[in-house]
N, C-alpha and C. Protein backbone atom coordinates (compact mmCIF):
# COMPACT_ATOMS: atom_id res chain seq x y z
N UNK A 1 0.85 -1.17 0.00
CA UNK A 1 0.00 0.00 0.00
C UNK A 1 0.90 1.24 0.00
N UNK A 2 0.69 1.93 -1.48
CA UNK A 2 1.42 3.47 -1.18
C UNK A 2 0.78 4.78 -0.40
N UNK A 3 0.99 5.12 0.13
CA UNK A 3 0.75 6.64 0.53
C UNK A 3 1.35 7.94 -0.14
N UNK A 4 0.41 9.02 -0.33
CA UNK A 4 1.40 9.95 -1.13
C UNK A 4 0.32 11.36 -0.37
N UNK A 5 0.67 12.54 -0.57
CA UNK A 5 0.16 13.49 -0.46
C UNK A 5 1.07 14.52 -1.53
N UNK A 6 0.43 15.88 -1.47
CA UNK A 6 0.68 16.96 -2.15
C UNK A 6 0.52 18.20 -1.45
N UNK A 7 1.92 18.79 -1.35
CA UNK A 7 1.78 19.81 -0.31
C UNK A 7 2.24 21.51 -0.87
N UNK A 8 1.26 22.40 -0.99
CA UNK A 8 1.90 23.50 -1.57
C UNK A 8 2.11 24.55 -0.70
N UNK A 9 3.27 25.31 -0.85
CA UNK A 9 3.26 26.29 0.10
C UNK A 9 2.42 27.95 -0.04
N UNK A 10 1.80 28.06 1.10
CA UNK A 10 0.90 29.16 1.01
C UNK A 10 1.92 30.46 1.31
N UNK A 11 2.58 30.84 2.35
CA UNK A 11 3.93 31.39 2.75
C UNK A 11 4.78 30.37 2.94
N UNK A 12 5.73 31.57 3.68
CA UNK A 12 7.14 30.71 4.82
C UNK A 12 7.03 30.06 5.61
N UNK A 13 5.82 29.94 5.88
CA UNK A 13 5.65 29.04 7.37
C UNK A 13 4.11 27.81 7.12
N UNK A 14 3.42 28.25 5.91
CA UNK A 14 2.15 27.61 5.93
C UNK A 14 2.01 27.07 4.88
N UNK A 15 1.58 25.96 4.86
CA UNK A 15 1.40 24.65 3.58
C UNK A 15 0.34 24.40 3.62
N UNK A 16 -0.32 23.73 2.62
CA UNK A 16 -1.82 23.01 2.40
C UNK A 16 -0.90 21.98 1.64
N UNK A 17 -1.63 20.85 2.56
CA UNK A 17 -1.55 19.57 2.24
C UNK A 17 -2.74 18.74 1.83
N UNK A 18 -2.84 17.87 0.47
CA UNK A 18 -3.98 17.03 0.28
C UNK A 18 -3.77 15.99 -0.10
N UNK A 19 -4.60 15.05 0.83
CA UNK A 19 -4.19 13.53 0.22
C UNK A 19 -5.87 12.79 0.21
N UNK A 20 -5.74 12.23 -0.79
CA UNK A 20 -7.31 11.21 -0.80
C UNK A 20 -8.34 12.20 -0.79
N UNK A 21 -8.39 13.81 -1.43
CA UNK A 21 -9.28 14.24 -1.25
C UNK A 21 -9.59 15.44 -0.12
N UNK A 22 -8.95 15.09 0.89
CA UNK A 22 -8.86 15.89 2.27
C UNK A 22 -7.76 17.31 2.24
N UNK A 23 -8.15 17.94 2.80
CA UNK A 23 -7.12 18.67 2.63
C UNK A 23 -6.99 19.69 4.20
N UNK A 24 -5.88 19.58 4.78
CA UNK A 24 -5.44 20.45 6.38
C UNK A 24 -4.30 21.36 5.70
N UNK A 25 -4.08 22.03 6.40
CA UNK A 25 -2.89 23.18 7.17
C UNK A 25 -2.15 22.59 7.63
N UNK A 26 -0.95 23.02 7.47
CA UNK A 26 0.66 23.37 8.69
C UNK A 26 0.65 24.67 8.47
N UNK A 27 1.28 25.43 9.93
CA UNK A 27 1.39 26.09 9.88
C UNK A 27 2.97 26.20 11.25
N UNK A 28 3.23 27.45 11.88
CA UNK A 28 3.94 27.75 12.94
C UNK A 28 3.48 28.80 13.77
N UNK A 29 3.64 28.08 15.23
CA UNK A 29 2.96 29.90 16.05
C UNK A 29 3.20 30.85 15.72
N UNK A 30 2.74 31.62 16.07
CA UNK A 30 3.15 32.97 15.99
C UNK A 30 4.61 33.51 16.43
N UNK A 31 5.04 32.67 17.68
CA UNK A 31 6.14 33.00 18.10
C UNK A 31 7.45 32.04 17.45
N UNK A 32 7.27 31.41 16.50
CA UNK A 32 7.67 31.07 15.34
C UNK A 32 7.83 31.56 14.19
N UNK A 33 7.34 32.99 13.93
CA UNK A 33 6.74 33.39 12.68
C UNK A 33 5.88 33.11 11.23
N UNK A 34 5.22 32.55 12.41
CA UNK A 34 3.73 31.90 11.71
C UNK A 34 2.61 32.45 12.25
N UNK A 35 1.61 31.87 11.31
CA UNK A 35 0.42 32.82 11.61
C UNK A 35 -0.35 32.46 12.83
N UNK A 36 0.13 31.16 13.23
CA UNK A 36 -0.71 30.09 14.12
C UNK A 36 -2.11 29.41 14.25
N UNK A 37 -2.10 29.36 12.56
CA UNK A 37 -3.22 29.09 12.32
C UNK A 37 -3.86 27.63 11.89
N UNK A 38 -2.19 26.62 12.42
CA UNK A 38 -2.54 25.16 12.13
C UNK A 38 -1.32 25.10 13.37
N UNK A 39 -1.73 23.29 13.55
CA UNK A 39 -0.83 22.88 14.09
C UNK A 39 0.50 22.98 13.35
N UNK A 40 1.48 22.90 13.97
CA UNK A 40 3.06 22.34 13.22
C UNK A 40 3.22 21.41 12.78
N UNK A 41 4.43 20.86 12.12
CA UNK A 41 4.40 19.47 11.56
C UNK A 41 4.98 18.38 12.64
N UNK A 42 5.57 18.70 13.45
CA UNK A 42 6.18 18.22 14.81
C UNK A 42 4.74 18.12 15.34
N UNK A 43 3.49 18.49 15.78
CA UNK A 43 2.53 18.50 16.68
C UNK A 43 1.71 17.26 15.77
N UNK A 44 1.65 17.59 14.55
CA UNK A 44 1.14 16.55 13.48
C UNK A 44 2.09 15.28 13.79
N UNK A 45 2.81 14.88 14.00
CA UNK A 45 3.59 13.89 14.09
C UNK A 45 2.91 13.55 15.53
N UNK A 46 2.79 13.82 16.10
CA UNK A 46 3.07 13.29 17.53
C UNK A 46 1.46 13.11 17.10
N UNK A 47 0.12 13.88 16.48
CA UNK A 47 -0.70 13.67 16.01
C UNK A 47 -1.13 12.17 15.60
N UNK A 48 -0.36 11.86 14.42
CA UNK A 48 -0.50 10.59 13.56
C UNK A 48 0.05 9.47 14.27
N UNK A 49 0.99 9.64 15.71
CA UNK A 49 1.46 8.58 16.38
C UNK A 49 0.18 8.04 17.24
N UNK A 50 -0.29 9.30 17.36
CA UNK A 50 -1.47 8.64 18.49
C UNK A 50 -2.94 8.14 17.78
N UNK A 51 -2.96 8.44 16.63
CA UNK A 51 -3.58 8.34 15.43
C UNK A 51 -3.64 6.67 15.03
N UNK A 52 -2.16 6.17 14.96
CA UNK A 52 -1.98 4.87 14.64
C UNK A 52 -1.80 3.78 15.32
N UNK A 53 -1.80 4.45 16.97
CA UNK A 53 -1.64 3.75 17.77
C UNK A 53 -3.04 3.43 18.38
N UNK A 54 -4.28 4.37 18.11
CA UNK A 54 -5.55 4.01 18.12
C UNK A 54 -5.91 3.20 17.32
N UNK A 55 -5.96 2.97 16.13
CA UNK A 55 -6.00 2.36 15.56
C UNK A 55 -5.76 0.86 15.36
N UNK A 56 -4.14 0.40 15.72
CA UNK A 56 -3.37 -0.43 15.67
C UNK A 56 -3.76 -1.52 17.12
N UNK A 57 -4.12 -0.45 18.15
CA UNK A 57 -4.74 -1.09 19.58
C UNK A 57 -5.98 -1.72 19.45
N UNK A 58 -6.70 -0.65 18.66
CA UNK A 58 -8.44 -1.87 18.60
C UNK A 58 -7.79 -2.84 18.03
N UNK A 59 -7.39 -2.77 17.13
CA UNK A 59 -6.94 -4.05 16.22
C UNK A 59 -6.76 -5.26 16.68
N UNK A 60 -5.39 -5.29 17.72
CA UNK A 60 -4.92 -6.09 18.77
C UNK A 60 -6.09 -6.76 19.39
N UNK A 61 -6.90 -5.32 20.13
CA UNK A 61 -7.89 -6.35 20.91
C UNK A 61 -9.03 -6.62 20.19
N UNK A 62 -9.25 -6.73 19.10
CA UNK A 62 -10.27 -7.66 18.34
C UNK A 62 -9.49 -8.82 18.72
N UNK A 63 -8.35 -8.89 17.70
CA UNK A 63 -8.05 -10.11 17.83
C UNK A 63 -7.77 -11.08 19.22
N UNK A 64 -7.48 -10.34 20.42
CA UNK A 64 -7.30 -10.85 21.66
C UNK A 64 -8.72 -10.90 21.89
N UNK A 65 -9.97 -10.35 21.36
CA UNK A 65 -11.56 -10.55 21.79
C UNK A 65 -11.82 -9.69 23.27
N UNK A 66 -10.80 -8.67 22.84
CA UNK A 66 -11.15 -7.22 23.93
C UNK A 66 -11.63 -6.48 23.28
N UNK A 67 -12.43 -5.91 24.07
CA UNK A 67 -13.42 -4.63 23.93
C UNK A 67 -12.98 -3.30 24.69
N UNK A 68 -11.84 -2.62 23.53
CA UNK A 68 -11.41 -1.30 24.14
C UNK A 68 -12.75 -0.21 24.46
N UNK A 69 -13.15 0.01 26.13
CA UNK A 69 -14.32 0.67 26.04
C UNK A 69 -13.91 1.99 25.71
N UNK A 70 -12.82 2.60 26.15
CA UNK A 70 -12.78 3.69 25.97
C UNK A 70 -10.84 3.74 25.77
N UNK A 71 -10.61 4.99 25.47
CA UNK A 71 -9.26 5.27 24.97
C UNK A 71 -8.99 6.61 24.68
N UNK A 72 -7.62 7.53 25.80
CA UNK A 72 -7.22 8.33 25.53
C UNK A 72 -5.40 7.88 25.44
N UNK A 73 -4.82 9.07 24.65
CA UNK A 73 -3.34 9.03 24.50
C UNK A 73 -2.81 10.59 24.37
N UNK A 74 -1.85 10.37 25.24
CA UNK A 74 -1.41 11.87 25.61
C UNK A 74 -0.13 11.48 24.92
N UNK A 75 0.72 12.89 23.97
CA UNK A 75 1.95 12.08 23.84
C UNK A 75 2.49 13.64 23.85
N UNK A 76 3.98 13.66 23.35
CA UNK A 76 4.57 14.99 24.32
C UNK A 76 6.17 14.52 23.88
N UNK A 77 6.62 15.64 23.42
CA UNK A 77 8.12 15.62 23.30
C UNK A 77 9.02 16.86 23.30
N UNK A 78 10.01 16.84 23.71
CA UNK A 78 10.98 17.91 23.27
C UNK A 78 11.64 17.91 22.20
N UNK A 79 12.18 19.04 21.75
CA UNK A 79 13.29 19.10 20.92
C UNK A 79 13.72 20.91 20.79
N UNK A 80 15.11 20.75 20.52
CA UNK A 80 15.86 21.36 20.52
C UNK A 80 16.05 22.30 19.21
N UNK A 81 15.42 23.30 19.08
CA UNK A 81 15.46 24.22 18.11
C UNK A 81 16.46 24.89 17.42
N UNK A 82 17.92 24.25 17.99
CA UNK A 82 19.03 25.10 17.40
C UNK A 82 19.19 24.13 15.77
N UNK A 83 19.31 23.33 16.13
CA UNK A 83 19.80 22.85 14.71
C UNK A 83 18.26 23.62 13.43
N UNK A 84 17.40 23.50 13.46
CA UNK A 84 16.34 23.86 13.01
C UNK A 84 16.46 25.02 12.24
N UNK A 85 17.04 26.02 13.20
CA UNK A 85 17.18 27.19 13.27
C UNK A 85 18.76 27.87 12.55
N UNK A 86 19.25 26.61 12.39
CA UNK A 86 20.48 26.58 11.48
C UNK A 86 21.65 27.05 12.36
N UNK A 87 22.01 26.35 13.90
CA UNK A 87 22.74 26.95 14.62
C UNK A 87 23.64 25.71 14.71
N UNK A 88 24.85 25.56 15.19
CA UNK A 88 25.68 24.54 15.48
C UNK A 88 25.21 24.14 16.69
N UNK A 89 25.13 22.34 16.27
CA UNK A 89 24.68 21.19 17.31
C UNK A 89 24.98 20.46 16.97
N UNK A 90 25.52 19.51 18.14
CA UNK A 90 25.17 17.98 17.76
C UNK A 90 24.48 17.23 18.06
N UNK A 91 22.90 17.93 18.71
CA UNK A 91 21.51 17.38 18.66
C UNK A 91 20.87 17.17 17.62
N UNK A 92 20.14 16.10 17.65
CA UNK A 92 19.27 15.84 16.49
C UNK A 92 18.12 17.26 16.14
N UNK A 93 17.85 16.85 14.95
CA UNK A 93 16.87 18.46 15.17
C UNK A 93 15.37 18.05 15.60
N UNK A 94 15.27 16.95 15.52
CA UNK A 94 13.83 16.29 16.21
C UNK A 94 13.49 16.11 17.50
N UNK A 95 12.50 15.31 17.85
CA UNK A 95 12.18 15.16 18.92
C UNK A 95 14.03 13.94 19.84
N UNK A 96 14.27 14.65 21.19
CA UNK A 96 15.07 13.94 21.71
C UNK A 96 14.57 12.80 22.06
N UNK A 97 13.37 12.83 22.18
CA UNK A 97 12.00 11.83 23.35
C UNK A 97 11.07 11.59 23.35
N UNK A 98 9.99 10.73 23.10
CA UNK A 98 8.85 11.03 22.63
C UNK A 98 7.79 10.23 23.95
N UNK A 99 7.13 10.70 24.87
CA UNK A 99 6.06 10.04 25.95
C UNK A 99 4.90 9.68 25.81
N UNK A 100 4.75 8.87 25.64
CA UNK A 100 2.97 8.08 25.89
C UNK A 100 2.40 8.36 26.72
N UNK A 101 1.49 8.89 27.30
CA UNK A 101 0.60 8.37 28.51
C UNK A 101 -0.35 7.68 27.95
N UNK A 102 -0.99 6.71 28.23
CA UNK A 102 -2.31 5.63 27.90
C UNK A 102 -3.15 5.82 29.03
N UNK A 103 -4.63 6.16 28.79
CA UNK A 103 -5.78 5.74 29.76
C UNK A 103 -6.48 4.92 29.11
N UNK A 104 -6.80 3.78 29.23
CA UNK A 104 -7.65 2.77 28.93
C UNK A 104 -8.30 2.08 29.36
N UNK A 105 -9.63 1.98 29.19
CA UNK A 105 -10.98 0.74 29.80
C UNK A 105 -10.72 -0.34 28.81
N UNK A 106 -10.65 -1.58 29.61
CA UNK A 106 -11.29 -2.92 28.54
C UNK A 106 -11.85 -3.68 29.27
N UNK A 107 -12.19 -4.58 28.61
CA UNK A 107 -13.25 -5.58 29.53
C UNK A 107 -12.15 -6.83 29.62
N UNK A 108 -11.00 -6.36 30.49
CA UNK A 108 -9.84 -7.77 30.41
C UNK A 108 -9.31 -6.75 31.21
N UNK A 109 -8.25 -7.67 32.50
CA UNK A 109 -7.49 -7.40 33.27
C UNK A 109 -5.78 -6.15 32.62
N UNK A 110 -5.36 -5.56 33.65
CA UNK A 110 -4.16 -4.95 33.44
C UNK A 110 -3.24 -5.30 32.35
N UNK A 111 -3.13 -6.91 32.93
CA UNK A 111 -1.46 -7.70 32.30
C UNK A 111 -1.61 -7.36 30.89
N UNK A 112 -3.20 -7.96 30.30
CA UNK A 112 -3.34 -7.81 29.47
C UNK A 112 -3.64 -6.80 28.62
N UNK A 113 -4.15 -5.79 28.94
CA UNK A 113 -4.19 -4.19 28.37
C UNK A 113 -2.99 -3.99 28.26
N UNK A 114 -1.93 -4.20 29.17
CA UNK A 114 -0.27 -3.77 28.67
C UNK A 114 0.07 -4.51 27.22
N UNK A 115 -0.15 -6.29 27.72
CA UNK A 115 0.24 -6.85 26.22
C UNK A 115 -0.28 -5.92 24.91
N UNK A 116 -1.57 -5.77 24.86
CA UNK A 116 -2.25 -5.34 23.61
C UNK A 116 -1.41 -3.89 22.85
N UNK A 117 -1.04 -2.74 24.12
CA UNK A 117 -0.80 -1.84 23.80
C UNK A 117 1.00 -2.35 23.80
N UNK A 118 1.43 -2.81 24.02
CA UNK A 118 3.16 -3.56 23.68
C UNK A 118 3.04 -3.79 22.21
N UNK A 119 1.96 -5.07 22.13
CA UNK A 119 1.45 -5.44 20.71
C UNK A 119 1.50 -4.28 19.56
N UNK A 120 0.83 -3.09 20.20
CA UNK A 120 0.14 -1.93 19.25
C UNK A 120 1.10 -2.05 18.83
N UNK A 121 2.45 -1.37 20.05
CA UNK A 121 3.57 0.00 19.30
C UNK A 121 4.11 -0.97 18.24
N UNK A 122 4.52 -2.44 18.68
CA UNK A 122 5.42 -2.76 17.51
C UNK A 122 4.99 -3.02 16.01
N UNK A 123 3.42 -2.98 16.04
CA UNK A 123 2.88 -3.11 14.54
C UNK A 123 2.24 -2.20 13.92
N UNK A 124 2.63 -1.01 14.93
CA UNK A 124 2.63 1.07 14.74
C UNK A 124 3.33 1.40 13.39
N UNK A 125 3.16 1.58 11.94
CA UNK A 125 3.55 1.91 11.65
C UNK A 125 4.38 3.20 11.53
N UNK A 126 3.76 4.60 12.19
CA UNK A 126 3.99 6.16 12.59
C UNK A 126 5.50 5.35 13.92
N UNK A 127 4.92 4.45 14.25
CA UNK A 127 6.08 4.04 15.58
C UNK A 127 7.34 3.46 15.34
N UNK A 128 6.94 2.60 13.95
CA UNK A 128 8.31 2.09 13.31
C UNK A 128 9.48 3.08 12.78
N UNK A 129 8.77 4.31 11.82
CA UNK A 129 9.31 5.42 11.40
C UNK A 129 10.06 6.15 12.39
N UNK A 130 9.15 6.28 13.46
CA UNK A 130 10.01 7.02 14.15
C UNK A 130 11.39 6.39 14.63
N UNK A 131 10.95 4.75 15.13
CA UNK A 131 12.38 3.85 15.28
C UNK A 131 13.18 3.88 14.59
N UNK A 132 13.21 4.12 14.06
CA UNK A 132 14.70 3.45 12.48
C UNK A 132 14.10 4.46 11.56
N UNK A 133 15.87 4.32 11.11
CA UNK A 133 15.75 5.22 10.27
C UNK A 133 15.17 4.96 8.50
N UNK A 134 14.34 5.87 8.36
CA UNK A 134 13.74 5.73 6.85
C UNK A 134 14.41 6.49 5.65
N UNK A 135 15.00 5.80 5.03
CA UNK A 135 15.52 6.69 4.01
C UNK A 135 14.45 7.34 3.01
N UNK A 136 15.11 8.80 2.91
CA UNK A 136 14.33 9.66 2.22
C UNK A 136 14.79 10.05 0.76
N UNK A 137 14.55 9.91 -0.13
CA UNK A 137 14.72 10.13 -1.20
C UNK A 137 14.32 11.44 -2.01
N UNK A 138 15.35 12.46 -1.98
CA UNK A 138 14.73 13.68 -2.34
C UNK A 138 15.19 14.20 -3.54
N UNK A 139 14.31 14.36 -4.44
CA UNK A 139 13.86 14.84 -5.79
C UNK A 139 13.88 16.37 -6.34
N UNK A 140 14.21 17.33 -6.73
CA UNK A 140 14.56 18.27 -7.13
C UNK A 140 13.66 18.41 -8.60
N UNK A 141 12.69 19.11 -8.48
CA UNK A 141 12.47 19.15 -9.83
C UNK A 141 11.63 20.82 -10.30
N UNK A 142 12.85 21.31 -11.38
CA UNK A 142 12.69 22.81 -11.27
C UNK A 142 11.71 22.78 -13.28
């Protein structure tokens, strides 16, 4: 299965992106020099992690024959704006860290709500990406 989108830039800081029809914003705060009129692409990321990790969890517990009643995911990272910003580092320019919190109801004990969500991350695709590295292949075309 491919994935693709199309992203044009509106300014310096704001894109429209469309894929399958849909179409969102990036943008940067204001104290970014953006208009702050979308999330970032860093907030989108941490977005689509929790995105696929909803996803990827019912999944699990179908197949384990759990019934996720309910489901929140908090997730949260730092990173270090110098490299970004085009300053000398030898930090990554991404997230250093990335935190889960999970609240979850099922109709099955603890042990097992941990297995399912263990289960999730490793068949997370947004979770694999972030693990290892994906080579990017970048195209130039004037």
């Amino acid at each position: 299965m491919k994935s693709k989108v199309h992203a044009e830039s509106k300014n310096q800081t704001k894109v429209e992106v469309n894929v399958r029809g849909y179409s969102f914003e990036i943008d940067e705060p204001e104290a970014e020099g953006g208009t702050g009129s979308a999330p970032n692409p860093v907030e989108y990321e941490l977005g689509a992690l929790t995105g696929c990790l909803n996803v990827v969890a019912h999944l699990v517990a179908k197949e384990k024959g759990v019934e996720l009643e309910s489901l929140e995911i908090d997730a949260s990272g730092e990173l270090n704006p110098a490299k970004f910003q085009g300053k000398e580092t030898d930090e990554r320019a991404g997230f250093q860290e990335i935190e889960l919190n999970i609240k979850a109801e099922a109709d099955t004990d603890d042990e097992t709500l941990r297995e399912i969500f263990e289960e999730a991350e490793k068949r997370c695709p947004v979770r694999d990406n972030i693990n290892h590295e994906t080579p990017v292949e970048l195209n130039i075309n004037t």
